[in-house]
Structures are given as C-alpha cells and as structure tokens.
C-alpha atoms as a PDB file:
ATOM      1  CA  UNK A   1     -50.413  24.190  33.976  1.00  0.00           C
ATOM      2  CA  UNK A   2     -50.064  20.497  33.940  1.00  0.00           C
ATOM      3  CA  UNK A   3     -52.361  18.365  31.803  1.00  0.00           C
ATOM      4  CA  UNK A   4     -53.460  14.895  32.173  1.00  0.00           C
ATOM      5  CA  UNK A   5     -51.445  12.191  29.632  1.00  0.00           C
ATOM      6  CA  UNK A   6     -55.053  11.415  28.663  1.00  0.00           C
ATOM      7  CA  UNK A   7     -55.465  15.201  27.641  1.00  0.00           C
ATOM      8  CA  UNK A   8     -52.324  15.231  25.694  1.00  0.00           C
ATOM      9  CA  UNK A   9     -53.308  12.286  23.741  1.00  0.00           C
ATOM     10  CA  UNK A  10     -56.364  14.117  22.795  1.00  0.00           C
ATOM     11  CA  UNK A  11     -54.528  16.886  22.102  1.00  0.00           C
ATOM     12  CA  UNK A  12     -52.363  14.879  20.120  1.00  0.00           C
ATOM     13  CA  UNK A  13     -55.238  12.890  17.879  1.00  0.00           C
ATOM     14  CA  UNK A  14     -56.660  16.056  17.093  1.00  0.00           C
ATOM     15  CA  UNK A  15     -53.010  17.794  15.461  1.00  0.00           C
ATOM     16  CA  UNK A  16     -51.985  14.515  13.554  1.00  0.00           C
ATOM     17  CA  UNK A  17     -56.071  14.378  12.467  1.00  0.00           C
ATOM     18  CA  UNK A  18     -55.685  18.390  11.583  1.00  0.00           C
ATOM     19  CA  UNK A  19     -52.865  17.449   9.024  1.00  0.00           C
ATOM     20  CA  UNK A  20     -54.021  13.885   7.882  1.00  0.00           C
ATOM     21  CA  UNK A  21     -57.685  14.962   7.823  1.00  0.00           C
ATOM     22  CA  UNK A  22     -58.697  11.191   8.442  1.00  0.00           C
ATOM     23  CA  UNK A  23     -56.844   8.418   9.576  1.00  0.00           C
ATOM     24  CA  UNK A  24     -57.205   4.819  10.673  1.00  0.00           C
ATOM     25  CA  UNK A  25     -57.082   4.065  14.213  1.00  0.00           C
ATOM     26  CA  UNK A  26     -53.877   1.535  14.786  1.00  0.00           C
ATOM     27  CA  UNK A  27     -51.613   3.628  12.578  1.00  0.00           C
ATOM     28  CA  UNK A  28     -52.875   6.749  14.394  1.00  0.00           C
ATOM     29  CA  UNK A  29     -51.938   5.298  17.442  1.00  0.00           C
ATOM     30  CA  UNK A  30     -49.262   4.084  16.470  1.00  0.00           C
ATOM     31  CA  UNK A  31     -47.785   7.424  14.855  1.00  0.00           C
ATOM     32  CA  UNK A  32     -48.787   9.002  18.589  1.00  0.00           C
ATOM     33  CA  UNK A  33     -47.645   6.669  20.886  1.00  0.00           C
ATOM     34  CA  UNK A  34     -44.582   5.038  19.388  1.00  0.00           C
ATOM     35  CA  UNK A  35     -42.607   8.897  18.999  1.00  0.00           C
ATOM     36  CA  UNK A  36     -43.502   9.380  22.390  1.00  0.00           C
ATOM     37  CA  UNK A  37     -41.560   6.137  23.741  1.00  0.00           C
ATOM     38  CA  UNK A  38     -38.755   6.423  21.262  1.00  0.00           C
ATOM     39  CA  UNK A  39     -38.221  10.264  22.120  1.00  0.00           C
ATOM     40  CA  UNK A  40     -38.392   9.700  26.087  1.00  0.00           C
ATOM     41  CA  UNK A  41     -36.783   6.074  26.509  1.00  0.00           C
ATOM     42  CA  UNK A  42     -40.018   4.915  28.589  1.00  0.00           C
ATOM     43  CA  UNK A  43     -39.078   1.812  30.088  1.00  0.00           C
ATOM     44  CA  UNK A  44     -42.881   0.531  29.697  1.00  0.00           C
ATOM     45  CA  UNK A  45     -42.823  -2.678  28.298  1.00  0.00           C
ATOM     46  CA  UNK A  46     -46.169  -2.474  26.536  1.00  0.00           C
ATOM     47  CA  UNK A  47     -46.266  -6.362  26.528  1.00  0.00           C
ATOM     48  CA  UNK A  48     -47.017  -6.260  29.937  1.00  0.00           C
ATOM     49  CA  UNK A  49     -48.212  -3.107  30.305  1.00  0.00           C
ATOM     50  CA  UNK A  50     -51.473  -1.832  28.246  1.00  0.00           C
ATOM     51  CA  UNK A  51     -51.748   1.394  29.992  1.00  0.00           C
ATOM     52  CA  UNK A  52     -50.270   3.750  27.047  1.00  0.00           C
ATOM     53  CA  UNK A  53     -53.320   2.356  24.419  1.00  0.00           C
ATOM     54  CA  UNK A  54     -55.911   2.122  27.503  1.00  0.00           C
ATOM     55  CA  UNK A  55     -54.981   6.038  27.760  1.00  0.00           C
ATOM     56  CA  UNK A  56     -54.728   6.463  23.844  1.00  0.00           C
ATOM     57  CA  UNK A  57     -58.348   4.522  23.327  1.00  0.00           C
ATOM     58  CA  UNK A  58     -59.976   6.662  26.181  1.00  0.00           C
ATOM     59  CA  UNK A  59     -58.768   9.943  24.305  1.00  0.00           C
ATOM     60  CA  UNK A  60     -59.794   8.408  21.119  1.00  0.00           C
ATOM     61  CA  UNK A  61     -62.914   8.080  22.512  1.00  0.00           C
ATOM     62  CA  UNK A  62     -63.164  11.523  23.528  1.00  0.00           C
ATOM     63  CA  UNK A  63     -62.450  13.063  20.708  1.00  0.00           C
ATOM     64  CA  UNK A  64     -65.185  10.997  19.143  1.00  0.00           C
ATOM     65  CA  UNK A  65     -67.867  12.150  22.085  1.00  0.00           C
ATOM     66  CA  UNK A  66     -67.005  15.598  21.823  1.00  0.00           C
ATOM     67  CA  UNK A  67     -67.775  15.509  18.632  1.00  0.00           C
ATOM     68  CA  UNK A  68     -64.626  16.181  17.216  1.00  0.00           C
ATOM     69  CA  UNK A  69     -64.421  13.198  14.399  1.00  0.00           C
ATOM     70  CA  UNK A  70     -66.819  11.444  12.741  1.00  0.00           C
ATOM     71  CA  UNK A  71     -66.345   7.409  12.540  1.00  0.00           C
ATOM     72  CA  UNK A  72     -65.827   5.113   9.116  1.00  0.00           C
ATOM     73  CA  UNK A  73     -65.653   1.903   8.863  1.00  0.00           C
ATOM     74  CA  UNK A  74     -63.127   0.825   6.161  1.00  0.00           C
ATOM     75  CA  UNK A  75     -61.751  -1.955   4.036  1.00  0.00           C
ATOM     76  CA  UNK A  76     -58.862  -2.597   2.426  1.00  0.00           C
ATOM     77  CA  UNK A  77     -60.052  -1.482  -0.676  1.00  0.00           C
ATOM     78  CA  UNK A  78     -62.562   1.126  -0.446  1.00  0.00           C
ATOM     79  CA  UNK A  79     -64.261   3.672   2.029  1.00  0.00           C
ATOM     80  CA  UNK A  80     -67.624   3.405   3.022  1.00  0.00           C
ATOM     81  CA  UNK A  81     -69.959   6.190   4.825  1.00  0.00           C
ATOM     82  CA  UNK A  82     -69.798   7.074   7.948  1.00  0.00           C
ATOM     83  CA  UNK A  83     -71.293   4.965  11.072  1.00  0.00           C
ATOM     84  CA  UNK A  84     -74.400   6.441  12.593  1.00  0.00           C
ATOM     85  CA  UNK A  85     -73.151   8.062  16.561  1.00  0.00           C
ATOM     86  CA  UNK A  86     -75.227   4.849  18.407  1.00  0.00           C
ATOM     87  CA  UNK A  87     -73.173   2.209  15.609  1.00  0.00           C
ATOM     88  CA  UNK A  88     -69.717   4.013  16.612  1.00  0.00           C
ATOM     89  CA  UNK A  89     -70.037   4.289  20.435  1.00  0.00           C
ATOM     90  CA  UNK A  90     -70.665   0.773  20.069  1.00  0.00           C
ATOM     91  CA  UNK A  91     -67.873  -0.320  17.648  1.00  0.00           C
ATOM     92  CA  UNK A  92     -65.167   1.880  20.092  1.00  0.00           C
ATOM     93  CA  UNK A  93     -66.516   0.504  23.441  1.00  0.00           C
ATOM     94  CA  UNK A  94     -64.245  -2.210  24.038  1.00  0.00           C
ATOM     95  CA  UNK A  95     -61.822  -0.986  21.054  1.00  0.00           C
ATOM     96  CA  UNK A  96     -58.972  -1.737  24.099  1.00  0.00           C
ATOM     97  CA  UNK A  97     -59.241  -5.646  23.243  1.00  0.00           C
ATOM     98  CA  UNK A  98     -58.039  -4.061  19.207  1.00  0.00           C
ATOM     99  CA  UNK A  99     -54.754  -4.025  20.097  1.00  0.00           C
ATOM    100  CA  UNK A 100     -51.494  -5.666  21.046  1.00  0.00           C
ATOM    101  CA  UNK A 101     -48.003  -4.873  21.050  1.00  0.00           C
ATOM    102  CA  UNK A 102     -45.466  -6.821  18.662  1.00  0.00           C
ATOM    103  CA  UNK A 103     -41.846  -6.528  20.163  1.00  0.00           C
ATOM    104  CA  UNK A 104     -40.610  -7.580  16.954  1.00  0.00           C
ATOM    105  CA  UNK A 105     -41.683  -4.268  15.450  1.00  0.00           C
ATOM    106  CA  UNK A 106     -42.272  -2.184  18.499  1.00  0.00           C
ATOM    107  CA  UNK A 107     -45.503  -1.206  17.282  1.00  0.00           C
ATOM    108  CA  UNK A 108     -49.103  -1.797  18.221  1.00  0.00           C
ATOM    109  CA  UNK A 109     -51.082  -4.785  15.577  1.00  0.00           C
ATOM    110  CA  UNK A 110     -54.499  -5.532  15.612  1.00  0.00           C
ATOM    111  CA  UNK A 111     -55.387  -8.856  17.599  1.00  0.00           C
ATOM    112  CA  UNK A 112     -56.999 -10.263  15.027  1.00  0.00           C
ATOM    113  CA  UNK A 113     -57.448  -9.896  11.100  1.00  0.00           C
ATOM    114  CA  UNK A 114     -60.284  -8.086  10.290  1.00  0.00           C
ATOM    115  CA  UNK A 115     -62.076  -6.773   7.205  1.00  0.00           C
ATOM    116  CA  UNK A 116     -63.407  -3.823   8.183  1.00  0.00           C
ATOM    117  CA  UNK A 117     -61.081  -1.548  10.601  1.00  0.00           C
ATOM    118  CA  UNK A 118     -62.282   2.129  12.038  1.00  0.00           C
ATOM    119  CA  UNK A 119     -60.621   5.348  10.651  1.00  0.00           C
ATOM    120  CA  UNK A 120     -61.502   8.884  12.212  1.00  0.00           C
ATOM    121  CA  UNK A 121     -62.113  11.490  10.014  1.00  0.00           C
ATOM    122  CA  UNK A 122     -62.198  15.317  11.541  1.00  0.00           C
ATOM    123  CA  UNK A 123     -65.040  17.151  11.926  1.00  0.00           C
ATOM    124  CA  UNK A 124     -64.907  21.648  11.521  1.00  0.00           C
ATOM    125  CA  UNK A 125     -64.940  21.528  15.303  1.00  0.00           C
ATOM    126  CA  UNK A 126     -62.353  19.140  15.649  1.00  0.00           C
ATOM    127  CA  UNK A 127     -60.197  21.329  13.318  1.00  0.00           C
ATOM    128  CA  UNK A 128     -61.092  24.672  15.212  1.00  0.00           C
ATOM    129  CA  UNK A 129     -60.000  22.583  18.655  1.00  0.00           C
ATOM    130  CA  UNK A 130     -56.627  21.575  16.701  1.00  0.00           C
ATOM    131  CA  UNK A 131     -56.316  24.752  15.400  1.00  0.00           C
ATOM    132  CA  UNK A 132     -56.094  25.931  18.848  1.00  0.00           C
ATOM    133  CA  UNK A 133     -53.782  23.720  20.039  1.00  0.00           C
ATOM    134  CA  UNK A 134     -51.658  23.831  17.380  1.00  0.00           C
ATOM    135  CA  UNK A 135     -51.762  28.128  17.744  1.00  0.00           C
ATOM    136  CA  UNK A 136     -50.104  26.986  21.373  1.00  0.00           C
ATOM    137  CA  UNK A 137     -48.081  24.289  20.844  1.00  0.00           C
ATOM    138  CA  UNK A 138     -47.078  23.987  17.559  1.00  0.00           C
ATOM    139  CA  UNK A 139     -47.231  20.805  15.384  1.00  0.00           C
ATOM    140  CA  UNK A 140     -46.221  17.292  16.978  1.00  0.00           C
ATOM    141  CA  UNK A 141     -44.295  19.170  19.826  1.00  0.00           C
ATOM    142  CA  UNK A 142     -44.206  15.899  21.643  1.00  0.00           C
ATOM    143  CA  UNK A 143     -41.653  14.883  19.035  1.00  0.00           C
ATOM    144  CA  UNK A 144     -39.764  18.376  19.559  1.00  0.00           C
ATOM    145  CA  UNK A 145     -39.997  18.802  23.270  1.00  0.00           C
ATOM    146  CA  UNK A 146     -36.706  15.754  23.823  1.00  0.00           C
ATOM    147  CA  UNK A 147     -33.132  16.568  22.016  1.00  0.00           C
ATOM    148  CA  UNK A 148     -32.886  13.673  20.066  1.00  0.00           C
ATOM    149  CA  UNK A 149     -30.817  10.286  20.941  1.00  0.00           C
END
C-alpha cells in the first residue's frame, strides 16, 4: 500500500521524536528531510521549490493535532513549559514562513533570528503510534531503503 509523502513525514517525526524524545523543529526537519534528498539525489532545488517543508510543516502539524506531541517554546538557554493547545495551533499556523533553504549548507535556517524557537516533545500516544511504526518499518528506514552513493 502506497502512502502519501505527507504520511511518511509523519511517520517519520514520530520515529526520530520516539528516540530523541523532544526535539526542536528546524533541526528535526532538517535531520528528516535533508537524508531523504541526499539518499535519493532529488533534483528539487529547495530555493525555488518549498514543497518538501510545506509537506514537512503540514505533518508537523499533524502530529501536533493528533495529539501526538506536546509544544515548548524554547530559548537558547533554558526550557520553559509547555504552550497551552489554542497558544500552539497559533504559533505553528503559518510556521511555513520559519524557514528557508541555505545552499551554502544545504540545510533549512530560520528566516529570521529569534529568541524563542518551538521544540516538540512526544506525548505516550505519540510513542505507542511510533512504536507501531517502528514494529513495521524499523528505525529511519528512509535512510536504509537507497544503497548508498
């Protein structure tokens, strides 16, 4: 059966979240998407092309309706408590306009500096989803599925 890419980045958030337990946003998307070019040579130029972290905010924000994660806002230097469900459906709304790609790098950087940036921390029913997933897939198969370069 043949999933949507949008369902396979969920799928995806919700492994990497099973092992890191939390993690902030950008480097989670980074960690997801930038394997995924590097293993399959996508010709995407993501400087023209936003589609790959449209797809991997929509999933993001999945997870986050389904209950999956809870949202944190964080500083450099120290966590504070979770957002309230209304204050995080807000702060991921547009979280699209977060992001741009840096050829230099080829990775995704926020737009602008920031002092407070969202992390995702997993909920027990996000684990019991990944924990399914990961039963069927195994861990980061995207990164096994292509022999390497």
């Amino acid at each position: 059966m043949e999933i949507s890419f949008e369902d396979e980045l969920v799928q995806r958030i919700l492994c990497e979240l099973d092992d890191l337990k939390d993690c902030e946003l950008l480097a989670l998307a980074n960690t997801i998407l930038t394997i995924w070019r590097r293993k399959t040579g996508n010709d995407i130029n993501p400087v023209n092309d936003i589609s790959q972290i449209v797809d991997f905010c929509n999933a993001a924000k999945r997870v986050f309706k389904l209950g999956y994660v809870t949202v944190f806002m964080e500083r450099l230097t120290e966590r504070n408590q979770p957002v309230s469900k209304d204050d995080a459906a807000v702060v991921l709304e547009n979280m699209e306009d977060w992001f741009e790609y840096n050829p230099q790098t080829s990775l995704w950087a926020r737009t602008m500096v920031v002092n407070e940036h969202p992390s995702f921390e997993i909920t027990d029913e996000g684990e019991i989803a990944a924990r399914k997933v990961l039963d069927a897939r195994g861990y980061r198969w995207w990164d096994l599925e292509l022999p390497e370069e």
